[in-house]
PDB file of N, CA and C in Angstrom:
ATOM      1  N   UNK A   1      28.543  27.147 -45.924  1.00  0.00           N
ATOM      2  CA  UNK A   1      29.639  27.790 -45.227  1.00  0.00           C
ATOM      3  C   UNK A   1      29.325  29.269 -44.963  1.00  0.00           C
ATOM      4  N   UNK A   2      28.762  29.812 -46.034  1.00  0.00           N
ATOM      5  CA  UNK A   2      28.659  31.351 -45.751  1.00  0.00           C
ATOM      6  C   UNK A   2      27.099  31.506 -44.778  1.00  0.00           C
ATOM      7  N   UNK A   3      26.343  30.755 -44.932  1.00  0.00           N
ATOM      8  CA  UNK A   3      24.907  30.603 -44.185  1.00  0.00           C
ATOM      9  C   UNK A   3      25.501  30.537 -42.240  1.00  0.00           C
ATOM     10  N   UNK A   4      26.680  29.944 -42.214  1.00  0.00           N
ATOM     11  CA  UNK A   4      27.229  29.315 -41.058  1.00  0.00           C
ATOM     12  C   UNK A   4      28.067  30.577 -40.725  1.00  0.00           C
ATOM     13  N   UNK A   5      28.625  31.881 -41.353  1.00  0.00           N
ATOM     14  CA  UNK A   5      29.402  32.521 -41.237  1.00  0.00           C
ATOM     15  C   UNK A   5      28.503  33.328 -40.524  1.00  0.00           C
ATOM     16  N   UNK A   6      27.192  34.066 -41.388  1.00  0.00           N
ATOM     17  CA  UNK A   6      26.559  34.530 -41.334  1.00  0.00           C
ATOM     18  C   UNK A   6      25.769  34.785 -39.772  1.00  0.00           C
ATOM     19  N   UNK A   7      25.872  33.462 -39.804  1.00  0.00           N
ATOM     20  CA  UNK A   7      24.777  32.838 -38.255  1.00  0.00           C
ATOM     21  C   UNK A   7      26.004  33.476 -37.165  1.00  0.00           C
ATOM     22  N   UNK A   8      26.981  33.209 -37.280  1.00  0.00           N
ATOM     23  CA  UNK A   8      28.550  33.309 -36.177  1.00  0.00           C
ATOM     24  C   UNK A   8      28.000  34.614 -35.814  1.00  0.00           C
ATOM     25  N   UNK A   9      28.049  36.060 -36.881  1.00  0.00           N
ATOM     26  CA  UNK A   9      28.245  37.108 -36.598  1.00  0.00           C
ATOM     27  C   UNK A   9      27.107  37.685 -35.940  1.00  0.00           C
ATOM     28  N   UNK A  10      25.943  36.966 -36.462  1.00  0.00           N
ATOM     29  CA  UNK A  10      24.319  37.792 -36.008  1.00  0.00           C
ATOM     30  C   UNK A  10      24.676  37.484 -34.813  1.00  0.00           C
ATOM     31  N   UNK A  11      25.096  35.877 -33.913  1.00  0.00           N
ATOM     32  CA  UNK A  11      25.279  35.533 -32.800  1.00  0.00           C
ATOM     33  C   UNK A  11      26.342  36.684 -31.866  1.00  0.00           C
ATOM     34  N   UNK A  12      27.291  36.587 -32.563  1.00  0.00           N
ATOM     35  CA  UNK A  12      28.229  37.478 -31.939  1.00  0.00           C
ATOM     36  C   UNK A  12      27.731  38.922 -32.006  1.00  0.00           C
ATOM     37  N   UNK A  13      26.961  39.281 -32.872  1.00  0.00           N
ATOM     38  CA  UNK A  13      26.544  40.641 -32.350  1.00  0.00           C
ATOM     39  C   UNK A  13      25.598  40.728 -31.692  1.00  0.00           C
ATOM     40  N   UNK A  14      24.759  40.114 -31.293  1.00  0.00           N
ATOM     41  CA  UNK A  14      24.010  40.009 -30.071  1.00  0.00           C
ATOM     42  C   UNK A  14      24.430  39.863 -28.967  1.00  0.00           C
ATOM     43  N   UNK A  15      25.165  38.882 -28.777  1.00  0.00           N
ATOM     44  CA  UNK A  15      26.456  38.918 -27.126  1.00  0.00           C
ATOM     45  C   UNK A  15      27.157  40.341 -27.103  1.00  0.00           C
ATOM     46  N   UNK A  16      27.542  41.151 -27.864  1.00  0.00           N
ATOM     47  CA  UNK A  16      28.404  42.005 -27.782  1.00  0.00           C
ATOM     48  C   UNK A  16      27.199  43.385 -27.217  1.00  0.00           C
ATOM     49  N   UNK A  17      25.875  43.147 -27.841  1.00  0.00           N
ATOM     50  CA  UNK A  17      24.874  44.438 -27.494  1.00  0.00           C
ATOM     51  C   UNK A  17      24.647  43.875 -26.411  1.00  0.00           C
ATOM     52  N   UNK A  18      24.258  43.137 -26.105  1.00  0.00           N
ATOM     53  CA  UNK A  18      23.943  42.664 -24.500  1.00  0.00           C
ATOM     54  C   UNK A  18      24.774  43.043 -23.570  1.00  0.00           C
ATOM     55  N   UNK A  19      26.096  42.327 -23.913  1.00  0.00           N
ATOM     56  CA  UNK A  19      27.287  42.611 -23.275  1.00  0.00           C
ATOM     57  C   UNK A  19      27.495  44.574 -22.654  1.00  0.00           C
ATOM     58  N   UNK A  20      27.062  44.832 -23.878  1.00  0.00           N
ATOM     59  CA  UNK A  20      27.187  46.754 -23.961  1.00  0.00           C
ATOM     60  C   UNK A  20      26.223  47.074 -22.711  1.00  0.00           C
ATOM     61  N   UNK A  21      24.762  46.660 -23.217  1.00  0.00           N
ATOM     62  CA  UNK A  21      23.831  47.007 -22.364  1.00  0.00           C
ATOM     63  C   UNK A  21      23.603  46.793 -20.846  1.00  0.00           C
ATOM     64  N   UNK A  22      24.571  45.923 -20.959  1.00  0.00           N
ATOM     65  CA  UNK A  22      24.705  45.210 -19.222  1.00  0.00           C
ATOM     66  C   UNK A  22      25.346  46.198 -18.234  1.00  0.00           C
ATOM     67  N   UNK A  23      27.010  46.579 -19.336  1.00  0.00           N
ATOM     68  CA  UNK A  23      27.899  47.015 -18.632  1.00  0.00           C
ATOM     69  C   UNK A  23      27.385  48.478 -18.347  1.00  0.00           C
ATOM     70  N   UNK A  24      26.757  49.319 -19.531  1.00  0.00           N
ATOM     71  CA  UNK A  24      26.139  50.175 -19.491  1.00  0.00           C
ATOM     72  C   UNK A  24      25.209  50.765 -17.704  1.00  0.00           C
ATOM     73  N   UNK A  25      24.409  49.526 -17.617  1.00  0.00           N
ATOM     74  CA  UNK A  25      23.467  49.918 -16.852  1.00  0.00           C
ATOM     75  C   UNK A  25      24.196  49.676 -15.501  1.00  0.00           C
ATOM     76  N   UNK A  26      23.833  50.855 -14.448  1.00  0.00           N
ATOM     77  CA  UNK A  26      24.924  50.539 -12.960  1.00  0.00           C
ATOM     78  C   UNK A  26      23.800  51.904 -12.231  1.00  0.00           C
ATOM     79  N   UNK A  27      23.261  51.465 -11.079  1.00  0.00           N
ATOM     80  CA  UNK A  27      22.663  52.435 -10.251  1.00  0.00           C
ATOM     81  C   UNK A  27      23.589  52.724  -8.905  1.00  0.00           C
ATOM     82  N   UNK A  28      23.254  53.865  -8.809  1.00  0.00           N
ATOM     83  CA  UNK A  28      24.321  54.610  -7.870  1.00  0.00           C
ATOM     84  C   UNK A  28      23.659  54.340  -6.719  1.00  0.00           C
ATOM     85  N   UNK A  29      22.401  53.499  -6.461  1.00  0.00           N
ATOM     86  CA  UNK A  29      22.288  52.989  -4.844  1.00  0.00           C
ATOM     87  C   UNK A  29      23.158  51.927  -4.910  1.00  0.00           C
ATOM     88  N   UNK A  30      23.677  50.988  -5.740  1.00  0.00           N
ATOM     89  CA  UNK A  30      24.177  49.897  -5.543  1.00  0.00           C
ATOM     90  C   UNK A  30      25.705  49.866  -6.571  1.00  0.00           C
ATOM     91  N   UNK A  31      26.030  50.763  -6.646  1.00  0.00           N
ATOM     92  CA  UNK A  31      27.382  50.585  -7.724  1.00  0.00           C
ATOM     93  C   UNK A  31      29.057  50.637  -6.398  1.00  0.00           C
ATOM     94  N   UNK A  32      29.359  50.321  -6.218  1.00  0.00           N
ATOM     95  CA  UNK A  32      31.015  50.119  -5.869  1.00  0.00           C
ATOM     96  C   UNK A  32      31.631  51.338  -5.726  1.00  0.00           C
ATOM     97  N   UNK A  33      32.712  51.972  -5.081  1.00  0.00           N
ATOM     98  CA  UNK A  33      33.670  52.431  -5.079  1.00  0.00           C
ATOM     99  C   UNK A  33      34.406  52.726  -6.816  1.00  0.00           C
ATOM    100  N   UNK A  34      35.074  51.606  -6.870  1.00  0.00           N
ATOM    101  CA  UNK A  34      35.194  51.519  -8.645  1.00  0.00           C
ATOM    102  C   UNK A  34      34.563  51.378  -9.418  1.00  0.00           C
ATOM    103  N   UNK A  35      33.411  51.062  -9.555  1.00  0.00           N
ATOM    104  CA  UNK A  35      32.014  51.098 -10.638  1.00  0.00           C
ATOM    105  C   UNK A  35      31.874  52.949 -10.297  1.00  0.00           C
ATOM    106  N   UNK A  36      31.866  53.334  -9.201  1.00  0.00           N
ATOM    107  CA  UNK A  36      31.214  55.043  -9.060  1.00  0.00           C
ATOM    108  C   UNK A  36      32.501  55.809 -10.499  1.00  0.00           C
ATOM    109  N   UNK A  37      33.680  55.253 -10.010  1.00  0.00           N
ATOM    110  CA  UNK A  37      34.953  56.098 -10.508  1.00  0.00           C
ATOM    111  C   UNK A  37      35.100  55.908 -11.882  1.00  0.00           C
ATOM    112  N   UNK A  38      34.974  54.582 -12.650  1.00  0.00           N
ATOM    113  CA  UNK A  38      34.361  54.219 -13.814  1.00  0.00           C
ATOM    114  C   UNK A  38      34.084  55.273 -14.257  1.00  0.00           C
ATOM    115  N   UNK A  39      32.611  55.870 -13.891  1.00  0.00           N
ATOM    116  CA  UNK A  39      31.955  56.925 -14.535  1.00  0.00           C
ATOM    117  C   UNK A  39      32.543  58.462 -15.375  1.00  0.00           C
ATOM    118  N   UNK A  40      32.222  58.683 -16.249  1.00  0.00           N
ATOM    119  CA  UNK A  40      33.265  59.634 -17.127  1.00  0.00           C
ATOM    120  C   UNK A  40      32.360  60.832 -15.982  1.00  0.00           C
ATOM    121  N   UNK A  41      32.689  61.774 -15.602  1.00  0.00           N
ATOM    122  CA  UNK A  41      32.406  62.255 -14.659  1.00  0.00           C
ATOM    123  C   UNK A  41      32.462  62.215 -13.038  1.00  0.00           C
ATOM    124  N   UNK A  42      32.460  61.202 -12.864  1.00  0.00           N
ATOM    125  CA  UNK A  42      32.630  60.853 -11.397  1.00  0.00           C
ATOM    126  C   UNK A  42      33.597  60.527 -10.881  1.00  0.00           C
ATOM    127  N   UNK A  43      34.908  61.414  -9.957  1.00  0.00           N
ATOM    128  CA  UNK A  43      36.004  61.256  -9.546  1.00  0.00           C
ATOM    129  C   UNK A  43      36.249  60.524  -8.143  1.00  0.00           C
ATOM    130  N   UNK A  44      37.076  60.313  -7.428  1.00  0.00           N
ATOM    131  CA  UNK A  44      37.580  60.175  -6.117  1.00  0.00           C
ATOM    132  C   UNK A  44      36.401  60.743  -5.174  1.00  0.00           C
ATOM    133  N   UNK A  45      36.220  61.895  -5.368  1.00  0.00           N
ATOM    134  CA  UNK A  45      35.773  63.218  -4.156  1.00  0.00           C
ATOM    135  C   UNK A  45      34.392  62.915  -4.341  1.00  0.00           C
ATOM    136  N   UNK A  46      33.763  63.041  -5.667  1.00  0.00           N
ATOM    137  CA  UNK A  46      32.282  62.512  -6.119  1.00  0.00           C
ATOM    138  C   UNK A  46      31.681  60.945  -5.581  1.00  0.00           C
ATOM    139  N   UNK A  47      32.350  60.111  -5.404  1.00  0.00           N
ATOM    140  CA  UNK A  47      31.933  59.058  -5.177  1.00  0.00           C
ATOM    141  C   UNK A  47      32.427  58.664  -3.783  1.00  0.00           C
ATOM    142  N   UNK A  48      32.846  59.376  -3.036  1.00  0.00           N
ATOM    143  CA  UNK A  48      33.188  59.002  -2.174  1.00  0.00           C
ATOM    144  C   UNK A  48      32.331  59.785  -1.596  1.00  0.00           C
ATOM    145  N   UNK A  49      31.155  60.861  -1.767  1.00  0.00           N
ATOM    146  CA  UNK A  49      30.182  61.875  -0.992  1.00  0.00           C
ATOM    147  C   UNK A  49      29.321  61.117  -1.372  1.00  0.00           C
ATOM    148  N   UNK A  50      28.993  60.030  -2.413  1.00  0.00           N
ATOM    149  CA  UNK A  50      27.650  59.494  -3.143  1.00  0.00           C
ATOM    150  C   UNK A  50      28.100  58.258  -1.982  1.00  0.00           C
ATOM    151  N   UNK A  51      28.821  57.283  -1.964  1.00  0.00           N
ATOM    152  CA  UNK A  51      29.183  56.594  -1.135  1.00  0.00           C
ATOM    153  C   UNK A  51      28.911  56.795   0.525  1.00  0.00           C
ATOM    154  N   UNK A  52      29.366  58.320   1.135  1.00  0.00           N
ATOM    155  CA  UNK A  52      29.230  58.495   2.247  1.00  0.00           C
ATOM    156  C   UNK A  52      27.660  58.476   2.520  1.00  0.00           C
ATOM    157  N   UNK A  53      26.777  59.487   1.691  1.00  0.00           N
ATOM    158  CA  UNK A  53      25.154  59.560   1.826  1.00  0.00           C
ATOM    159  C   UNK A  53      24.301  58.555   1.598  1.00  0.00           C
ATOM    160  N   UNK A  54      24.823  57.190   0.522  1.00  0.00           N
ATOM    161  CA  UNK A  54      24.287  56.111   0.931  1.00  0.00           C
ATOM    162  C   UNK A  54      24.711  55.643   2.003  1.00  0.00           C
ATOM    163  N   UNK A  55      25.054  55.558   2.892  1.00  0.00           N
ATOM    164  CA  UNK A  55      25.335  55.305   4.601  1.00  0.00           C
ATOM    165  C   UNK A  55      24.068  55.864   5.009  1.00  0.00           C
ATOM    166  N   UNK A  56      23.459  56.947   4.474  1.00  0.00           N
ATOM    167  CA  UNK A  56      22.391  57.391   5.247  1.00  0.00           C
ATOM    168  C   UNK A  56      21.192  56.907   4.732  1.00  0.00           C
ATOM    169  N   UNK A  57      20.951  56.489   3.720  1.00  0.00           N
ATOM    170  CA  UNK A  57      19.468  56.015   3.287  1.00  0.00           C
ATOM    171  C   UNK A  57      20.088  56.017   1.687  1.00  0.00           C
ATOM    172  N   UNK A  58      19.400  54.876   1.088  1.00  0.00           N
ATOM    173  CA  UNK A  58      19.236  55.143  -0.530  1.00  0.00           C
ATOM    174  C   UNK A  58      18.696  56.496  -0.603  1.00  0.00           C
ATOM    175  N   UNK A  59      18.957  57.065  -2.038  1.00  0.00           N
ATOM    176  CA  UNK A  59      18.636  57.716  -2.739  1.00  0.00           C
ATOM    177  C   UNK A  59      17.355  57.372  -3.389  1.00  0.00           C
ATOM    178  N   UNK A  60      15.976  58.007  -3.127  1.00  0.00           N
ATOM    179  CA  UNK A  60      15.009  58.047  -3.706  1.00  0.00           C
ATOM    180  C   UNK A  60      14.911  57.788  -5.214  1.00  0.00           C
ATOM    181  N   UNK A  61      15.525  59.344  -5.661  1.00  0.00           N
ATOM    182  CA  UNK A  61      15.277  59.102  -6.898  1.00  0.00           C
ATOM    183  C   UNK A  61      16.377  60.795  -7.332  1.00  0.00           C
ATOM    184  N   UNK A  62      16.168  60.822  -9.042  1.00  0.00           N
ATOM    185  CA  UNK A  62      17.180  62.002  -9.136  1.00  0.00           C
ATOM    186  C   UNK A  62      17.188  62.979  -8.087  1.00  0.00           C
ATOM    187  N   UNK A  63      16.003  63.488  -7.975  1.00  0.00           N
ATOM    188  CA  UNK A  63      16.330  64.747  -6.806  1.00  0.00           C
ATOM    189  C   UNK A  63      16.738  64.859  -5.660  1.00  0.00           C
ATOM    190  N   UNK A  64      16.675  63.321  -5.061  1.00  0.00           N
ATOM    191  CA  UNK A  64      17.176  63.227  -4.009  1.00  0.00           C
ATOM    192  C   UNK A  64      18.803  63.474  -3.833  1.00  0.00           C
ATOM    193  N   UNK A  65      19.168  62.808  -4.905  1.00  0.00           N
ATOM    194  CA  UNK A  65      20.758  62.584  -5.464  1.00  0.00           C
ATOM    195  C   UNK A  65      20.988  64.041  -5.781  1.00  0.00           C
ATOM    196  N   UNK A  66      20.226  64.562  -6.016  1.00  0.00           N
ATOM    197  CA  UNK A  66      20.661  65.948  -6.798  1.00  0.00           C
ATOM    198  C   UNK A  66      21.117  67.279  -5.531  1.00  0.00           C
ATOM    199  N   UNK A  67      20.196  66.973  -4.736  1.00  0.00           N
ATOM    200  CA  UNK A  67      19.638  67.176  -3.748  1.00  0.00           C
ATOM    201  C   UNK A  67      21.188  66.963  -1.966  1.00  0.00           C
ATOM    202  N   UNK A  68      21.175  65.518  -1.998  1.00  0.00           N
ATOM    203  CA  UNK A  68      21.996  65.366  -1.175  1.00  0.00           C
ATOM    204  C   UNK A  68      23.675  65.444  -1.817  1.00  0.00           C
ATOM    205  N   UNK A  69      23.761  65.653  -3.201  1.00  0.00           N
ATOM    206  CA  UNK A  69      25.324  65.687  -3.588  1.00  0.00           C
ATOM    207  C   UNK A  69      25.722  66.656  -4.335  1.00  0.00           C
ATOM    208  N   UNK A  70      26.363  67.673  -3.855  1.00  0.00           N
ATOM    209  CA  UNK A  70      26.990  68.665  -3.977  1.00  0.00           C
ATOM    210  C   UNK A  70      27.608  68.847  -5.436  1.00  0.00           C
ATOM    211  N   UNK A  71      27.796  69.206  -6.408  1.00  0.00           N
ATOM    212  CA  UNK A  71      28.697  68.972  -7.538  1.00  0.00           C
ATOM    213  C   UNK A  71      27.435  68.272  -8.681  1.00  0.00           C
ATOM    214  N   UNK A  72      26.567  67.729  -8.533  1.00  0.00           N
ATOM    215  CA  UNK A  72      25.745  66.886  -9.194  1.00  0.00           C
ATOM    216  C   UNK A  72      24.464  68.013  -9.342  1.00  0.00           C
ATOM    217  N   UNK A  73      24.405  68.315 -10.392  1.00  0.00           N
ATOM    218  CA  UNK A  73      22.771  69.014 -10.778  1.00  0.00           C
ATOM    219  C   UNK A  73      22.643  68.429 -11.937  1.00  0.00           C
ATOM    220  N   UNK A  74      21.219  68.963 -12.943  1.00  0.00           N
ATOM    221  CA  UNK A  74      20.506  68.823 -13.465  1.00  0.00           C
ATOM    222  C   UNK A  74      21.431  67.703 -14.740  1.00  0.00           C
ATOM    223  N   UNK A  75      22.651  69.291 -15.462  1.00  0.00           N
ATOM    224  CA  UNK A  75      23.375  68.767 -16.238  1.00  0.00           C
ATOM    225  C   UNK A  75      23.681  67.473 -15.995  1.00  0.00           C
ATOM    226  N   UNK A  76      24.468  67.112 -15.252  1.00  0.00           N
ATOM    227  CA  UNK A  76      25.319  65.660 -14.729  1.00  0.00           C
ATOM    228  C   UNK A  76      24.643  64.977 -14.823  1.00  0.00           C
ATOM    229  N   UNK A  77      23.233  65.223 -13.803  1.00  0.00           N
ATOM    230  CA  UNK A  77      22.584  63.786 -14.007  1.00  0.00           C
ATOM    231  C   UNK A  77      21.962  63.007 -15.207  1.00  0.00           C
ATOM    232  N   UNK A  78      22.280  64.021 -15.955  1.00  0.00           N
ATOM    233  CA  UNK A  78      21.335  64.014 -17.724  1.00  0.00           C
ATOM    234  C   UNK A  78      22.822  63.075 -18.403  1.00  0.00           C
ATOM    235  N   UNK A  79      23.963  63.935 -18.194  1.00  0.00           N
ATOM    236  CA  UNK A  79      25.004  63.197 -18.675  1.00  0.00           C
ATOM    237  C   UNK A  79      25.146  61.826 -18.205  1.00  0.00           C
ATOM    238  N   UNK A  80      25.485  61.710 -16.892  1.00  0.00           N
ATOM    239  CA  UNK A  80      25.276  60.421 -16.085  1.00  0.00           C
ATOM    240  C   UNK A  80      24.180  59.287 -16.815  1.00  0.00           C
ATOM    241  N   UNK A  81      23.339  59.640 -17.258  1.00  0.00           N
ATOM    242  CA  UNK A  81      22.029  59.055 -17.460  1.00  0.00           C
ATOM    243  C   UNK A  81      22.109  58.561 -19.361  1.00  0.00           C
ATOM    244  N   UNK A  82      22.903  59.069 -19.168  1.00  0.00           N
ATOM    245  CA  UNK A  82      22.729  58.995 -20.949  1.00  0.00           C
ATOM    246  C   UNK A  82      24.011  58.185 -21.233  1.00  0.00           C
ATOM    247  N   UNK A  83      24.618  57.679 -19.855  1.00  0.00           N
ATOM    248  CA  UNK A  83      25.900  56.501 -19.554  1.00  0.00           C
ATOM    249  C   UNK A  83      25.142  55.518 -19.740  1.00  0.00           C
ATOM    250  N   UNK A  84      23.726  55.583 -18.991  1.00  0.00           N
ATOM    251  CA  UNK A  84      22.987  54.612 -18.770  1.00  0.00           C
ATOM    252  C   UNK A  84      23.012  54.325 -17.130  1.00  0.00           C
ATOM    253  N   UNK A  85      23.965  55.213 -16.228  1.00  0.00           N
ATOM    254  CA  UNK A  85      23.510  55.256 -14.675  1.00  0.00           C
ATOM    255  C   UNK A  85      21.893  56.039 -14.589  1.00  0.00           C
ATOM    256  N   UNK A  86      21.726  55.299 -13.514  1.00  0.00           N
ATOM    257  CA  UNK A  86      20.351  54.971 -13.086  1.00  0.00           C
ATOM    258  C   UNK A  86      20.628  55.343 -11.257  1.00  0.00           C
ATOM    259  N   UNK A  87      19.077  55.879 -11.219  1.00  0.00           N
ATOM    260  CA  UNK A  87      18.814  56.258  -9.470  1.00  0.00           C
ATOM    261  C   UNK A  87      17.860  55.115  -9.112  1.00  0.00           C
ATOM    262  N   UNK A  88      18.117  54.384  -8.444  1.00  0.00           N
ATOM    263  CA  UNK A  88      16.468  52.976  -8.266  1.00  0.00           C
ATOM    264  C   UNK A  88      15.711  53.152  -9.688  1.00  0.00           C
ATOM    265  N   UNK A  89      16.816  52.041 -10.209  1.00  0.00           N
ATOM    266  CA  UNK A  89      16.350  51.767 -11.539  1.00  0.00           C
ATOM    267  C   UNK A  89      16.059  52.644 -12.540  1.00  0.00           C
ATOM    268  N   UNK A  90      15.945  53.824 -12.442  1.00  0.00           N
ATOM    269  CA  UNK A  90      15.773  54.962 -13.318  1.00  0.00           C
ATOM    270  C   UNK A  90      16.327  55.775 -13.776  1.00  0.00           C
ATOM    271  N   UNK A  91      15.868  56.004 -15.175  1.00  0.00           N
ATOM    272  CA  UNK A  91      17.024  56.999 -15.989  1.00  0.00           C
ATOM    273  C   UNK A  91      16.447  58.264 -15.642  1.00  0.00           C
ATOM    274  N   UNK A  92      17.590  59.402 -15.427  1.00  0.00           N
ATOM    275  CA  UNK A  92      17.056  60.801 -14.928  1.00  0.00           C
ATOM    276  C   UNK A  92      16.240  61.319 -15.998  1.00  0.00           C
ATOM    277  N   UNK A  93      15.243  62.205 -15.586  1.00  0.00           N
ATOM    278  CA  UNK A  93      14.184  62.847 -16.374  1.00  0.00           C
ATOM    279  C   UNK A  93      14.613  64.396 -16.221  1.00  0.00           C
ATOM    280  N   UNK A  94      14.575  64.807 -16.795  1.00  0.00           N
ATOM    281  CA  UNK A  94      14.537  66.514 -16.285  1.00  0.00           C
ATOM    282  C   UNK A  94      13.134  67.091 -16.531  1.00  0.00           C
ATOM    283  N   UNK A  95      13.101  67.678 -15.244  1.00  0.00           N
ATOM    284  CA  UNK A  95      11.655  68.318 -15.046  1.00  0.00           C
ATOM    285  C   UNK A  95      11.897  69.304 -16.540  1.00  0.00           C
ATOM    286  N   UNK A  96      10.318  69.805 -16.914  1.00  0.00           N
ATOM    287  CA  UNK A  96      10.103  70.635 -17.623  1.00  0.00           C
ATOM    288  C   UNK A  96       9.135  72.032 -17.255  1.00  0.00           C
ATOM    289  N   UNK A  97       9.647  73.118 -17.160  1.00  0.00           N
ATOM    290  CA  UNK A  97       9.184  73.774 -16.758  1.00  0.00           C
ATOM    291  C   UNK A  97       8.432  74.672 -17.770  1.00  0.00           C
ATOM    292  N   UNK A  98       6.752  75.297 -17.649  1.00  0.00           N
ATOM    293  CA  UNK A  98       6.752  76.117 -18.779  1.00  0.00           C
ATOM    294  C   UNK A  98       7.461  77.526 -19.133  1.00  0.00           C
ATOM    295  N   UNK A  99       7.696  77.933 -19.422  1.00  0.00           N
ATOM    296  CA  UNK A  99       8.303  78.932 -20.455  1.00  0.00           C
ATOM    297  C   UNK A  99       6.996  80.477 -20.003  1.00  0.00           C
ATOM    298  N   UNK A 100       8.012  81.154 -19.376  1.00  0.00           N
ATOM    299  CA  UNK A 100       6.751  82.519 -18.872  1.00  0.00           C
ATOM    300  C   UNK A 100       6.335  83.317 -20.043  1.00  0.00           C
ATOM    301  N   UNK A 101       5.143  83.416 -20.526  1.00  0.00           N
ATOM    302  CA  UNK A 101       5.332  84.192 -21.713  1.00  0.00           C
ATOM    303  C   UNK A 101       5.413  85.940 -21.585  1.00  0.00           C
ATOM    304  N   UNK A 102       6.872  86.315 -22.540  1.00  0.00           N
ATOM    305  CA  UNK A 102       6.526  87.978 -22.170  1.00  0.00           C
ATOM    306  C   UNK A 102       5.487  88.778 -22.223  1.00  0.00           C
ATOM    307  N   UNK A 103       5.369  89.629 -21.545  1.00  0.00           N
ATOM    308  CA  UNK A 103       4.236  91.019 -22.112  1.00  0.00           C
ATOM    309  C   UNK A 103       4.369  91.720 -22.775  1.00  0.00           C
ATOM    310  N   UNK A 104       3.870  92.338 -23.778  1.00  0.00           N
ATOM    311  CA  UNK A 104       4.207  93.153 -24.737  1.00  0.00           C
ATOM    312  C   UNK A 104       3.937  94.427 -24.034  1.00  0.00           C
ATOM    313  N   UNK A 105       4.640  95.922 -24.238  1.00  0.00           N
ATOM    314  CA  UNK A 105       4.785  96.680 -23.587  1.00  0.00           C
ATOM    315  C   UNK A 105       3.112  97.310 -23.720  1.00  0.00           C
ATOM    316  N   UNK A 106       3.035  98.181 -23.063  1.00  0.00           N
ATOM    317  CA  UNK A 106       1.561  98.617 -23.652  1.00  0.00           C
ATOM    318  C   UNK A 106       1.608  99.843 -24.548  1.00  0.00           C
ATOM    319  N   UNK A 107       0.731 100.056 -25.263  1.00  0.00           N
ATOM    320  CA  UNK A 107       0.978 101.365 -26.553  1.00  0.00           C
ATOM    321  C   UNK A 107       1.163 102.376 -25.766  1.00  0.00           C
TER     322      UNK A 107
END
């Protein structure tokens, strides 16, 4: 009985991470009107400019998105991304830039 209990829950917690991971993942070339608004960040005005510019071509990739939508930089898309939204399949990266090193004054 408890071997059988046991088995229920491993089962059920596997449907439930799947379940997570599914709902999780949504790319903004192909997400809905209400899938866009869903998004903890993404309002009426936001998805309806992400909506209008896919009319014009998918979105490449982050920069493009970053690029053609107003309100959306670096931050967002990191937040967005860590929803688990995706640009053609991909989670945003943020470029890394090096770090200028100072000069020390001269004696």
């Amino acid at each position: 009985m408890l071997s059988k209990l046991i088995s229920f829950l491993f089962t059920l917690a596997l449907a439930l991470c799947s379940a997570a991971s599914l709902a999780a993942a949504l790319d903004l070339n192909t997400a809905s009107e209400a899938e866009l608004d869903s998004i903890k960040g993404i309002g009426p005005g936001t998805s309806g400019k992400i909506l209008d510019e896919r009319k014009k071509g998918r979105f490449k990739d982050w920069p493009d998105l970053i690029d053609r939508i107003k309100g959306i930089g670096p931050i967002k898309a990191a937040q967005f991304s860590a929803e688990g939204v995706t640009v053609g399949g991909e989670l945003f990266q943020p470029s890394v830039t090096p770090s200028v090193a100072k000069k020390s004054p001269a004696p």
